[in-house]
Protein backbone atom coordinates (compact mmCIF):
# COMPACT_ATOMS: atom_id res chain seq x y z
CA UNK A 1 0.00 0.00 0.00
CA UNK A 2 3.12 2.17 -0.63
CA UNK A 3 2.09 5.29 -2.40
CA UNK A 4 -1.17 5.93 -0.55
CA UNK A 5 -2.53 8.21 1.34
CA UNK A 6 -2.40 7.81 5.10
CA UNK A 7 -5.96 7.99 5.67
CA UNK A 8 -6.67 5.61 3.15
CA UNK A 9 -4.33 2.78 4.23
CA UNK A 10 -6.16 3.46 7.83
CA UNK A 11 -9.56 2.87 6.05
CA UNK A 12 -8.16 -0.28 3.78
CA UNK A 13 -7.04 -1.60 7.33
CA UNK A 14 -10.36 -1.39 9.53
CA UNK A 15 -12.94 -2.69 6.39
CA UNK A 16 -10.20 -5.66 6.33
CA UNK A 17 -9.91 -5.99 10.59
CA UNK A 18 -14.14 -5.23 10.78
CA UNK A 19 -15.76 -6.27 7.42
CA UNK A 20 -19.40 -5.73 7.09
CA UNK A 21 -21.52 -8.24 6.55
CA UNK A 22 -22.70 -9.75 3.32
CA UNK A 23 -19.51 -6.89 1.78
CA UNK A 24 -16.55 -8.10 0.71
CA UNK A 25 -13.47 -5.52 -0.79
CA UNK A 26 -9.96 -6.06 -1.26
CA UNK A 27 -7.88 -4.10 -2.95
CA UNK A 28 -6.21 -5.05 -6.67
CA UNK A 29 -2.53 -5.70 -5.81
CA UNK A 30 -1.79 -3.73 -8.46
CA UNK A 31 -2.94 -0.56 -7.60
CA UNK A 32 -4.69 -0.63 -4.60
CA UNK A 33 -6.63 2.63 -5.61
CA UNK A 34 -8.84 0.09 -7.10
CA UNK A 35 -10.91 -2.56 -5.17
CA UNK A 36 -12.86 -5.80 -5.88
CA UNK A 37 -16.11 -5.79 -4.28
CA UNK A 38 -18.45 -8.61 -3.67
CA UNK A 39 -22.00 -7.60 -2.58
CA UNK A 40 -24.76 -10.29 -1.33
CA UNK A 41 -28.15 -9.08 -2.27
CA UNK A 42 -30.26 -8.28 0.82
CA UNK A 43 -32.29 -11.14 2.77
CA UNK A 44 -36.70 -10.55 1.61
CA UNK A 45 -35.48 -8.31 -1.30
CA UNK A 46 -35.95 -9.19 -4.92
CA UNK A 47 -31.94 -9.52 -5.01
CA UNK A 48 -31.60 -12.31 -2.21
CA UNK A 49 -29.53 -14.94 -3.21
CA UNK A 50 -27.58 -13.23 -5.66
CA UNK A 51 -23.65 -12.11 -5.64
CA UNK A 52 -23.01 -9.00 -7.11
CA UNK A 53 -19.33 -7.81 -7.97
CA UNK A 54 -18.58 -4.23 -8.11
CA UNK A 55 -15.24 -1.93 -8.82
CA UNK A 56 -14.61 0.68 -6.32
CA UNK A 57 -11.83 3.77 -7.55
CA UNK A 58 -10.45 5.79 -4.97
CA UNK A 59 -9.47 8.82 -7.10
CA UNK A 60 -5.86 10.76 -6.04
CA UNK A 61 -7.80 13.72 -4.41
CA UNK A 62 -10.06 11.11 -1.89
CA UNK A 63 -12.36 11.59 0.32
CA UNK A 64 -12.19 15.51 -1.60
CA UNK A 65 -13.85 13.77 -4.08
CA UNK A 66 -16.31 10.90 -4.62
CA UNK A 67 -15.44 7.16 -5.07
CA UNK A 68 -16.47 5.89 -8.47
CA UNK A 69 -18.24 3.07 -8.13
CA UNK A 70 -19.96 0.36 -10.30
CA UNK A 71 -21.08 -3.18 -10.83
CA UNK A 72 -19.18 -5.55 -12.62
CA UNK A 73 -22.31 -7.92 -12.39
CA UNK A 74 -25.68 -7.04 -14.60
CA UNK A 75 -28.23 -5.75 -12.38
CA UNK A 76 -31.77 -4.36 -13.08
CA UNK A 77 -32.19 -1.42 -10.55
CA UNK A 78 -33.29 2.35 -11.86
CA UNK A 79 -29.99 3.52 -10.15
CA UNK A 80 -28.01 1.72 -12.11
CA UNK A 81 -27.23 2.61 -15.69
CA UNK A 82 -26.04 -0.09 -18.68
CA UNK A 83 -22.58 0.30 -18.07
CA UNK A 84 -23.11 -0.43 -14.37
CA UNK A 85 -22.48 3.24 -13.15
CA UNK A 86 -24.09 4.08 -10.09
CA UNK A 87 -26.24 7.20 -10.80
CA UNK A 88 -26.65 8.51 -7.31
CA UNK A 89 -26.31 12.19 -6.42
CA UNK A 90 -24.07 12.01 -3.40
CA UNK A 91 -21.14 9.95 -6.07
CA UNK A 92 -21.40 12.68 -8.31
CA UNK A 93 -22.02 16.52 -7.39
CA UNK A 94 -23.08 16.36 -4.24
CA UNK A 95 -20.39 14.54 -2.78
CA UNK A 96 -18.98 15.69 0.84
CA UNK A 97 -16.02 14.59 2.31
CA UNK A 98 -18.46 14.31 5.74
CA UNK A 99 -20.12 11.64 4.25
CA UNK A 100 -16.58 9.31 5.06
């Protein structure tokens, strides 16, 4: 994790010491601005049972500005355009670095 940021290696560090459940993200070895994410769809929703994989970018100026996020995985869902972007307000314009 040479090269980054030390408030990101902190945050890399507690999502891999305290995952969340049903979220898994590791970062590429590569460049570990980039993350695989695996997402189980939520228990009584039309998604339960699923696995969804996702690519997370943490751009140079993080947490200034948003993550780009999006699924790897088709997925039906009005927030979610054909490419797999996310189209949700706070990733785009209305992005604060409180949100963090």
């Amino acid at each position: 994790m040479a090269g980054l940021p030390h408030r990101i290696i902190k945050e890399i560090q507690c999502l891999l010491a305290e995952p969340v459940p049903g979220i898994k993200a590791e970062p590429y070895e590569s460049n570990t601005h980039y993350f695989h994410v695996v997402i189980a769809g939520p228990w009584d929703s039309p998604f339960e049972g699923r696995t969804f994989k996702l690519e997370l970018f943490l751009p140079e100026e993080y947490p200034m500005a948003a993550p780009k996020v999006r699924f790897m995985t088709k997925v039906c869902h009005p927030n979610v355009d054909k490419l797999g972007r996310i189209c949700l307000d706070i990733l785009k314009g209305k992005w604060t670095n409180l949100i963090v």
